[in-house]
N, C-alpha and C. Protein backbone atom coordinates (compact mmCIF):
# COMPACT_ATOMS: atom_id res chain seq x y z
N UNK A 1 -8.38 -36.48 -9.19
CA UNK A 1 -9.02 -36.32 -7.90
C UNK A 1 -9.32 -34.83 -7.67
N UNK A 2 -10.19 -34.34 -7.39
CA UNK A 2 -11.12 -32.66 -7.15
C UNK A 2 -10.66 -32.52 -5.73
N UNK A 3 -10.39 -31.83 -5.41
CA UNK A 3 -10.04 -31.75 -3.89
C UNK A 3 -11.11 -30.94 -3.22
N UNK A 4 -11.47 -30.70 -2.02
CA UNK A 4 -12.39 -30.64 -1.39
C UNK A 4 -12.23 -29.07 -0.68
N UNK A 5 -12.49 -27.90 -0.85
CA UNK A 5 -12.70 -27.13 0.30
C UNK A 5 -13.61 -27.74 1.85
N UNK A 6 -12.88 -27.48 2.50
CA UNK A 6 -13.58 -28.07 3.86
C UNK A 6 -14.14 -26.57 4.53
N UNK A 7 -15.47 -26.92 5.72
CA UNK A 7 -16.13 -25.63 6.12
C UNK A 7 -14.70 -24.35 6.80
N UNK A 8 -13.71 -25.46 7.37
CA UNK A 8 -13.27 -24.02 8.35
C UNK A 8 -12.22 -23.27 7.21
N UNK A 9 -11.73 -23.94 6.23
CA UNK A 9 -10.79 -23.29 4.81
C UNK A 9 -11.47 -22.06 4.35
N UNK A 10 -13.12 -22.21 4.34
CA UNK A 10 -13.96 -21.60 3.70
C UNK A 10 -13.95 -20.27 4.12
N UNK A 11 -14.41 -20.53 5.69
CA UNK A 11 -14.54 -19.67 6.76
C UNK A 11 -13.35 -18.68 7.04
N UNK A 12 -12.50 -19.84 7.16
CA UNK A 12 -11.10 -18.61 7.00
C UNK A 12 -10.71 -17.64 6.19
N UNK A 13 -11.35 -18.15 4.56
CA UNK A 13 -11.17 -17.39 3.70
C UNK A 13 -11.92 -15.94 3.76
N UNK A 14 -13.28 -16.51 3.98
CA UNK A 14 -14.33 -15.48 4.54
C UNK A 14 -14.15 -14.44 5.31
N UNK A 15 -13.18 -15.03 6.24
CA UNK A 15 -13.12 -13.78 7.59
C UNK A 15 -12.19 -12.92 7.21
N UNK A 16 -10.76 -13.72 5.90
CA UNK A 16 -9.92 -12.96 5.69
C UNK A 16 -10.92 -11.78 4.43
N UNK A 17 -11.15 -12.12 3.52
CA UNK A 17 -12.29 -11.13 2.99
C UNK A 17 -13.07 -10.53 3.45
N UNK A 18 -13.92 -10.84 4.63
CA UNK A 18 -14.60 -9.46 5.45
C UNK A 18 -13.18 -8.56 6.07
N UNK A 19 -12.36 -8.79 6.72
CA UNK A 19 -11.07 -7.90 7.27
C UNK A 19 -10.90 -7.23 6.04
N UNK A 20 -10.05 -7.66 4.83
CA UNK A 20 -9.84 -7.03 3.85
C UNK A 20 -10.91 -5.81 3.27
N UNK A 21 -11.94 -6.13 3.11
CA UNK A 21 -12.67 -5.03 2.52
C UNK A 21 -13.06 -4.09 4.06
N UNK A 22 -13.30 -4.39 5.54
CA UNK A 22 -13.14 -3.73 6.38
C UNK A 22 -11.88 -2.60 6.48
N UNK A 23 -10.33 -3.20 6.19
CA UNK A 23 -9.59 -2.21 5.97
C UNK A 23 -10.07 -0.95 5.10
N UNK A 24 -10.23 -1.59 3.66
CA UNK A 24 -11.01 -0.64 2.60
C UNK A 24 -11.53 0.45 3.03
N UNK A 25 -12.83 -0.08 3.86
CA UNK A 25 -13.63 0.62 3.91
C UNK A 25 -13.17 1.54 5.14
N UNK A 26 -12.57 1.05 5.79
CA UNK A 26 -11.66 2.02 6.98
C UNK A 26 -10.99 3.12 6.68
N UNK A 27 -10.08 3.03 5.67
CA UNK A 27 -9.75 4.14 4.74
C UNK A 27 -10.13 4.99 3.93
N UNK A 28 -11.08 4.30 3.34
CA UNK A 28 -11.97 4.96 2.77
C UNK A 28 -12.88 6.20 3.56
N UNK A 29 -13.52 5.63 4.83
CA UNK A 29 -14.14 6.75 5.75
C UNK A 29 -13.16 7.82 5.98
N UNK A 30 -11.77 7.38 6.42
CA UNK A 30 -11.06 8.40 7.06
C UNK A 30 -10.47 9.07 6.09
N UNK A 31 -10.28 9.06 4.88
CA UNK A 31 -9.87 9.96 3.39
C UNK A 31 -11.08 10.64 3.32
N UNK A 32 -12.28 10.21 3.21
CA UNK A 32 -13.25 11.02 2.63
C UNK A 32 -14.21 11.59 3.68
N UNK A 33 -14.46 11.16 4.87
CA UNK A 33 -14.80 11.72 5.68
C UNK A 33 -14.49 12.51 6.93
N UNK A 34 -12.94 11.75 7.55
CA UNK A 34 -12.96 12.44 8.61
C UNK A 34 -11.72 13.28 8.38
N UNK A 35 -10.95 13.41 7.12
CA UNK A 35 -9.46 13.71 6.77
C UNK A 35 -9.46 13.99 5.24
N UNK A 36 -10.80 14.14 4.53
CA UNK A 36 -10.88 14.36 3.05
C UNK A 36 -9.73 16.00 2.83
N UNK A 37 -8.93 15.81 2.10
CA UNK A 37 -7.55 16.49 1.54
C UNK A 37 -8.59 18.00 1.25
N UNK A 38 -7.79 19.13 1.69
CA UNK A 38 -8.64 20.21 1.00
C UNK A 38 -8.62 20.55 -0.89
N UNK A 39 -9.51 20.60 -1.37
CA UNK A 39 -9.03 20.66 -2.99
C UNK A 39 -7.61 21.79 -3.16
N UNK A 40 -7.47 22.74 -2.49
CA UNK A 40 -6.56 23.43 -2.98
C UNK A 40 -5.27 22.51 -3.17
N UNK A 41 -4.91 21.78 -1.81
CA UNK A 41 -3.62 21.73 -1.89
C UNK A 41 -3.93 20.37 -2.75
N UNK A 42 -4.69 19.89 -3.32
CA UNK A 42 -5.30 18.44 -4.40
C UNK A 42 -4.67 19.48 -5.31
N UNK A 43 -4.88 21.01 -6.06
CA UNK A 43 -4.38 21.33 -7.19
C UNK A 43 -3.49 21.45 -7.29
N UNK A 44 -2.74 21.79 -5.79
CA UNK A 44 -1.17 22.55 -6.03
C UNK A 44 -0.10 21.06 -6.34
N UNK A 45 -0.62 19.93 -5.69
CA UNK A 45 0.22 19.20 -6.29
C UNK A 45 0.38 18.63 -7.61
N UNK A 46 -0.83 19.27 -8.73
CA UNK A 46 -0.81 18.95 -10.03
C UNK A 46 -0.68 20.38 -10.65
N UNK A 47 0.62 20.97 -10.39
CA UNK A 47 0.98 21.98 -11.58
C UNK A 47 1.69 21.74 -12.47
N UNK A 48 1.90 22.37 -13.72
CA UNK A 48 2.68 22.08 -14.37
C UNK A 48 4.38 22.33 -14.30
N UNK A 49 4.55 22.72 -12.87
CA UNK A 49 5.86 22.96 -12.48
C UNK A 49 6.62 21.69 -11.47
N UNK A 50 5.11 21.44 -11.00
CA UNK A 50 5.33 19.70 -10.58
C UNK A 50 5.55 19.15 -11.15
N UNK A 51 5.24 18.80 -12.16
CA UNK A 51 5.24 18.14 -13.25
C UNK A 51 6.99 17.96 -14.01
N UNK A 52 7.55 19.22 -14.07
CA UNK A 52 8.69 19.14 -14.09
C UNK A 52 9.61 18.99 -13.22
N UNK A 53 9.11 18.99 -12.11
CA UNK A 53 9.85 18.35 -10.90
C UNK A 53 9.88 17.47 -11.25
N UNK A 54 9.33 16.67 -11.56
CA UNK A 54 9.19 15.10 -10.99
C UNK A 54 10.14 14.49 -12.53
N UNK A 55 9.87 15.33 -13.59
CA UNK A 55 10.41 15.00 -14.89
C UNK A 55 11.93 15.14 -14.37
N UNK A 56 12.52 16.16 -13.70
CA UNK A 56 13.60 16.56 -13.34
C UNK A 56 14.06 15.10 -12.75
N UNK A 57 13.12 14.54 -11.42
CA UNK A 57 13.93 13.41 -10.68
C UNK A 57 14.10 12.22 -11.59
N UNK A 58 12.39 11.98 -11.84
CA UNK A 58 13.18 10.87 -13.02
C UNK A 58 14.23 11.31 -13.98
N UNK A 59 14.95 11.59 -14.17
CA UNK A 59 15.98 12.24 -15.36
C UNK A 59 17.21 12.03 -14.53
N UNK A 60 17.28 12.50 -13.10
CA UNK A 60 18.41 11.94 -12.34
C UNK A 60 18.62 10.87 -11.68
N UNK A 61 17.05 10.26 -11.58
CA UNK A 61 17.25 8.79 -10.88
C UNK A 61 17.26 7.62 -11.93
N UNK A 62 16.65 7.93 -12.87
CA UNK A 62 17.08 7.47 -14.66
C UNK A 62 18.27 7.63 -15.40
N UNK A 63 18.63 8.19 -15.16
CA UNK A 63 19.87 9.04 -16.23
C UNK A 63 19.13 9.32 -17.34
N UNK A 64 18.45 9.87 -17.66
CA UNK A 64 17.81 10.48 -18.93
C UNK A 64 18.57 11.17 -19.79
N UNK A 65 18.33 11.04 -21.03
CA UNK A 65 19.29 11.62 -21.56
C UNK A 65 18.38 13.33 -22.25
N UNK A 66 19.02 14.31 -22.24
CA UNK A 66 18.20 15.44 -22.37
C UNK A 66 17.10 15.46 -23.49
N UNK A 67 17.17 14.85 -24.42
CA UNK A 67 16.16 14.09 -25.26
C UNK A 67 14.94 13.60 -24.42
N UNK A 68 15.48 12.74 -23.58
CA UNK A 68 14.10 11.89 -23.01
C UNK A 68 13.23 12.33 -22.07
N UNK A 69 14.39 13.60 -21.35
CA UNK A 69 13.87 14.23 -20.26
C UNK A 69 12.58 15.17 -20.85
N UNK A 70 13.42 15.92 -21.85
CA UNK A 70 12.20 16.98 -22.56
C UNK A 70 10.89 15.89 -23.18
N UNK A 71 11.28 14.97 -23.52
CA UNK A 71 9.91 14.05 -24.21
C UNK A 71 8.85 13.89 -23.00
N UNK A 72 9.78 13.31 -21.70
CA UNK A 72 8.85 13.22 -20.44
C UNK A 72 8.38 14.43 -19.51
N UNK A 73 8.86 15.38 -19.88
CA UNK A 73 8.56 16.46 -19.28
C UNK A 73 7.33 16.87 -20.33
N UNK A 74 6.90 16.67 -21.18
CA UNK A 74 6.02 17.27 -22.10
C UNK A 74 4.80 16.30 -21.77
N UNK A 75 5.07 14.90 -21.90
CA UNK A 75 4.29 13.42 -21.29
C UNK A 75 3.33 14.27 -19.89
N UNK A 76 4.45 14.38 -19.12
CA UNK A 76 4.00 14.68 -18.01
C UNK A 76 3.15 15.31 -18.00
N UNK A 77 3.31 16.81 -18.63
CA UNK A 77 3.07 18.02 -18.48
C UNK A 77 1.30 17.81 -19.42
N UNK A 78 1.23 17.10 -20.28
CA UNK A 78 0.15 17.03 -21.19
C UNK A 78 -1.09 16.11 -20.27
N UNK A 79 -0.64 14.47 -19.98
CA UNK A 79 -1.24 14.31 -19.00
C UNK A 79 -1.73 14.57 -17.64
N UNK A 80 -0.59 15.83 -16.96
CA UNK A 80 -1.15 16.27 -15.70
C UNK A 80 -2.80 16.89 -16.44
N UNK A 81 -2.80 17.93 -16.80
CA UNK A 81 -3.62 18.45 -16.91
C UNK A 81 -4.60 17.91 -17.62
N UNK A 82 -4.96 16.41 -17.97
CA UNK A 82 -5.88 15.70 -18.37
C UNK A 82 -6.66 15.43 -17.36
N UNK A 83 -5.45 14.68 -15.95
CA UNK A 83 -6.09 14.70 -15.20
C UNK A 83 -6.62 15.57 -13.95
N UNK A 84 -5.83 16.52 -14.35
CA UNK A 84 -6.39 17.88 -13.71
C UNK A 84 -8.13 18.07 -13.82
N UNK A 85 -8.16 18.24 -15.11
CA UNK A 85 -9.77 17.93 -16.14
C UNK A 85 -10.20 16.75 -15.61
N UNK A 86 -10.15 16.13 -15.53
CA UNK A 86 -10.68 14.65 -15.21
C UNK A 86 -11.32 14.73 -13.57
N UNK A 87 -10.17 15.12 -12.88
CA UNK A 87 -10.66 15.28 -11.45
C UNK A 87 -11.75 16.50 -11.48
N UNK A 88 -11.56 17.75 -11.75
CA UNK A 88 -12.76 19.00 -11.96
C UNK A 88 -13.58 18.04 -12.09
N UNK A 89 -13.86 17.51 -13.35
CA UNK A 89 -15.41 16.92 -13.53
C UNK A 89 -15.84 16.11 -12.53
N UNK A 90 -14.67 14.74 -11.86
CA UNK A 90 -15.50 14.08 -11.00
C UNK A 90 -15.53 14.90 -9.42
N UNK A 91 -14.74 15.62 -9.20
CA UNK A 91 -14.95 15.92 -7.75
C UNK A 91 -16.06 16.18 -7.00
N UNK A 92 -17.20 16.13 -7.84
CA UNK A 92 -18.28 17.09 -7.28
C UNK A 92 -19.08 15.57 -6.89
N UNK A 93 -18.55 14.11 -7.78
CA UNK A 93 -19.29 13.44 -7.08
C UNK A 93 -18.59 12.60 -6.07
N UNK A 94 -17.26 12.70 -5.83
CA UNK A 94 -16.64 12.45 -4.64
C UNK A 94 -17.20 13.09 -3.70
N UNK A 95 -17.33 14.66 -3.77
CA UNK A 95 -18.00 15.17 -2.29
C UNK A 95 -19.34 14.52 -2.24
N UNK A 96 -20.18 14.59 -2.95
CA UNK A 96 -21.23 13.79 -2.87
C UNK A 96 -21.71 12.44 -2.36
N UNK A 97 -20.36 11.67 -2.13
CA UNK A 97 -20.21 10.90 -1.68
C UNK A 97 -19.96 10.57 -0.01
N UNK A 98 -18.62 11.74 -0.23
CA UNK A 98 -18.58 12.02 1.43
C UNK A 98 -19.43 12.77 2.19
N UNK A 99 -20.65 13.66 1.42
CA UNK A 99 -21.26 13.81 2.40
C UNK A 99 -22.59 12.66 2.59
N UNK A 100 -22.79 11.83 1.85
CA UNK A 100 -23.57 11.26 2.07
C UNK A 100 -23.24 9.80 2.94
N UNK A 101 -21.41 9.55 3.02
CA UNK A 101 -20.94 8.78 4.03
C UNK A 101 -21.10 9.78 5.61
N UNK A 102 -21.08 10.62 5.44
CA UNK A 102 -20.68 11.63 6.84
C UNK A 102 -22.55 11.61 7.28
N UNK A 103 -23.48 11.97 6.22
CA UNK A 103 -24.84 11.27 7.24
C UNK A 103 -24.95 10.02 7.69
N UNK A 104 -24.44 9.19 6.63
CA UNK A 104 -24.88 7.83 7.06
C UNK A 104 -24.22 7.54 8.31
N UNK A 105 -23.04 7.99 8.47
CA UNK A 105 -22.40 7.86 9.83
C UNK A 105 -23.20 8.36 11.07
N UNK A 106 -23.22 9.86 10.60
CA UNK A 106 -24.34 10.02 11.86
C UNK A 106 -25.63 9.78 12.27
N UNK A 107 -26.04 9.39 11.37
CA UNK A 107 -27.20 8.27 11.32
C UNK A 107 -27.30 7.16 12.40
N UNK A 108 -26.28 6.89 12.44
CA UNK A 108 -26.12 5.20 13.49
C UNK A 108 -25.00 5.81 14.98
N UNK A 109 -25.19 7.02 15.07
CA UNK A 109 -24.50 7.34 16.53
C UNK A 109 -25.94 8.41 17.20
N UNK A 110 -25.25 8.37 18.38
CA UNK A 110 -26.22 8.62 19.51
C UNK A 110 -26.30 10.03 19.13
N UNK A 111 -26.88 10.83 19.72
CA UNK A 111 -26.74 12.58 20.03
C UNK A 111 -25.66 12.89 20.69
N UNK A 112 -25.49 12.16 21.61
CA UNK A 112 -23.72 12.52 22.34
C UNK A 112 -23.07 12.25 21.34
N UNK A 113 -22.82 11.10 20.67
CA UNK A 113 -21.29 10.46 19.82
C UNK A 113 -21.53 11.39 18.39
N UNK A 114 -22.94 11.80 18.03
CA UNK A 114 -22.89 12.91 17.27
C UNK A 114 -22.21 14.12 17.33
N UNK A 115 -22.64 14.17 18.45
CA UNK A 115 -22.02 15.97 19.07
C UNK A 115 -20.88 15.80 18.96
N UNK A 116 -19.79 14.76 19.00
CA UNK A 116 -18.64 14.42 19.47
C UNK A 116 -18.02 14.25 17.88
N UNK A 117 -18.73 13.83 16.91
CA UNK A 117 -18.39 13.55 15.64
C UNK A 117 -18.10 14.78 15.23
N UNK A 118 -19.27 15.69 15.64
CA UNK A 118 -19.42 17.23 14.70
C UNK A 118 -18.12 18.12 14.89
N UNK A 119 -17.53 17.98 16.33
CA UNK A 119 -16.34 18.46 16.67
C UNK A 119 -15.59 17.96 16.42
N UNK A 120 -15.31 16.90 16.28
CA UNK A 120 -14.19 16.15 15.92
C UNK A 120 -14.01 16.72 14.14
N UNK A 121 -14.72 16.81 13.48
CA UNK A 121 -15.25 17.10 11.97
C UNK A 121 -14.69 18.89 11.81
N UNK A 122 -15.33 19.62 13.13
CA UNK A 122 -15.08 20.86 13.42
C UNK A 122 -13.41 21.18 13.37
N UNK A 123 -13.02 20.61 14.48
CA UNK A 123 -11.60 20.68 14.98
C UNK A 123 -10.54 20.84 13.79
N UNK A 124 -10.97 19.19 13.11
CA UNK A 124 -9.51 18.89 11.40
C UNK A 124 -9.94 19.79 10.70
N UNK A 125 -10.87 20.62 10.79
CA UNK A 125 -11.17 21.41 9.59
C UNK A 125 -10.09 22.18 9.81
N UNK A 126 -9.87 22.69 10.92
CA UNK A 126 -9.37 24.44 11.63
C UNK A 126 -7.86 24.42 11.65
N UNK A 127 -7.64 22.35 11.73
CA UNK A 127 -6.27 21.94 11.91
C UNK A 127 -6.07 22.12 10.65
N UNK A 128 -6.64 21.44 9.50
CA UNK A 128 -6.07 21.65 7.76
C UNK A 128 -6.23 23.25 7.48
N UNK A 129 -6.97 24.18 8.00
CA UNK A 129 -7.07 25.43 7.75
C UNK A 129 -5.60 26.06 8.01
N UNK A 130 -5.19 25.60 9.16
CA UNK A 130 -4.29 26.37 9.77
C UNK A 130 -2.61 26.09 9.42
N UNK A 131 -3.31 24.31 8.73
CA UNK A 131 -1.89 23.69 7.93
C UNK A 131 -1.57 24.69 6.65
N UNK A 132 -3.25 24.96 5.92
CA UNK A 132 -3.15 25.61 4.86
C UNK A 132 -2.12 26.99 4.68
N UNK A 133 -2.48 27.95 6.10
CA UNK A 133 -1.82 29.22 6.55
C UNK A 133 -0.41 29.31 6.87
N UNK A 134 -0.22 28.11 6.98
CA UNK A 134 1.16 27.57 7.59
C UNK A 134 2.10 27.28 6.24
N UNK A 135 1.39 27.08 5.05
CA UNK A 135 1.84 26.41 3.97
C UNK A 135 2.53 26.97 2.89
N UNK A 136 1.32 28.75 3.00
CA UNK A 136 1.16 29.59 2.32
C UNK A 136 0.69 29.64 1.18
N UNK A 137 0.68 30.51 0.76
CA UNK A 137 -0.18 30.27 -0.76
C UNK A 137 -0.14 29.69 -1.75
């Protein structure tokens, strides 16, 4: 016997898949448009001293044995900077992206809710600027 999707199963499914990719795309705006990370502090968390941080925790939240630690600390240390390389090359079309989400946005708001976007856009800049100063170098 084939069992039957019925219309409102369908529908439900539907609405739960428009929500779902609505989240997506919700996050997506507010990472890349209204809260996109400044690249600096994108590099500082891929150094190669991070890298041994993190080799360090796994090693104590692992028990690593000093063998495995140095193997993963090298792991680490070889792939950070792959994707260090990896991100350089694509970043330029991530921004490309967000700025071409940040017209399309203002595209579909008024001149007021524009004006209101631009500051709002203005403001997190001055706030991540000032996180940056706060952070230090």
């Amino acid at each position: 016997m084939a069992s039957r999707t019925g219309p409102r199963t369908l529908a439900a499914l539907l609405m739960l898949v428009v929500w779902l990719l609505g989240g997506v795309a919700g996050v997506a705006l507010d990472r890349l448009v209204l809260r996109p990370e400044p690249p600096r502090r994108r590099a500082e968390r891929h150094t190669p001293e991070s890298a041994h941080r993190f080799s360090r925790y796994l090693a104590g939240e692992l028990g690593l044995s000093g063998r495995q630690e140095a193997q993963v600390d090298s792991i680490l240390v070889i792939r950070q900077a792959q994707t260090r390389a990896l991100a350089t090359e694509l970043h330029p079309r991530f921004e490309a992206v967000a700025v071409q989400a940040r017209a399309d946005v203002e595209r579909v708001l008024t001149p007021e809710q524009r004006t209101k976007y631009q500051q709002l856009r203005e403001r997190r800049k001055k706030e991540r600027e000032a996180e940056d100063r706060k952070a230090g170098p």
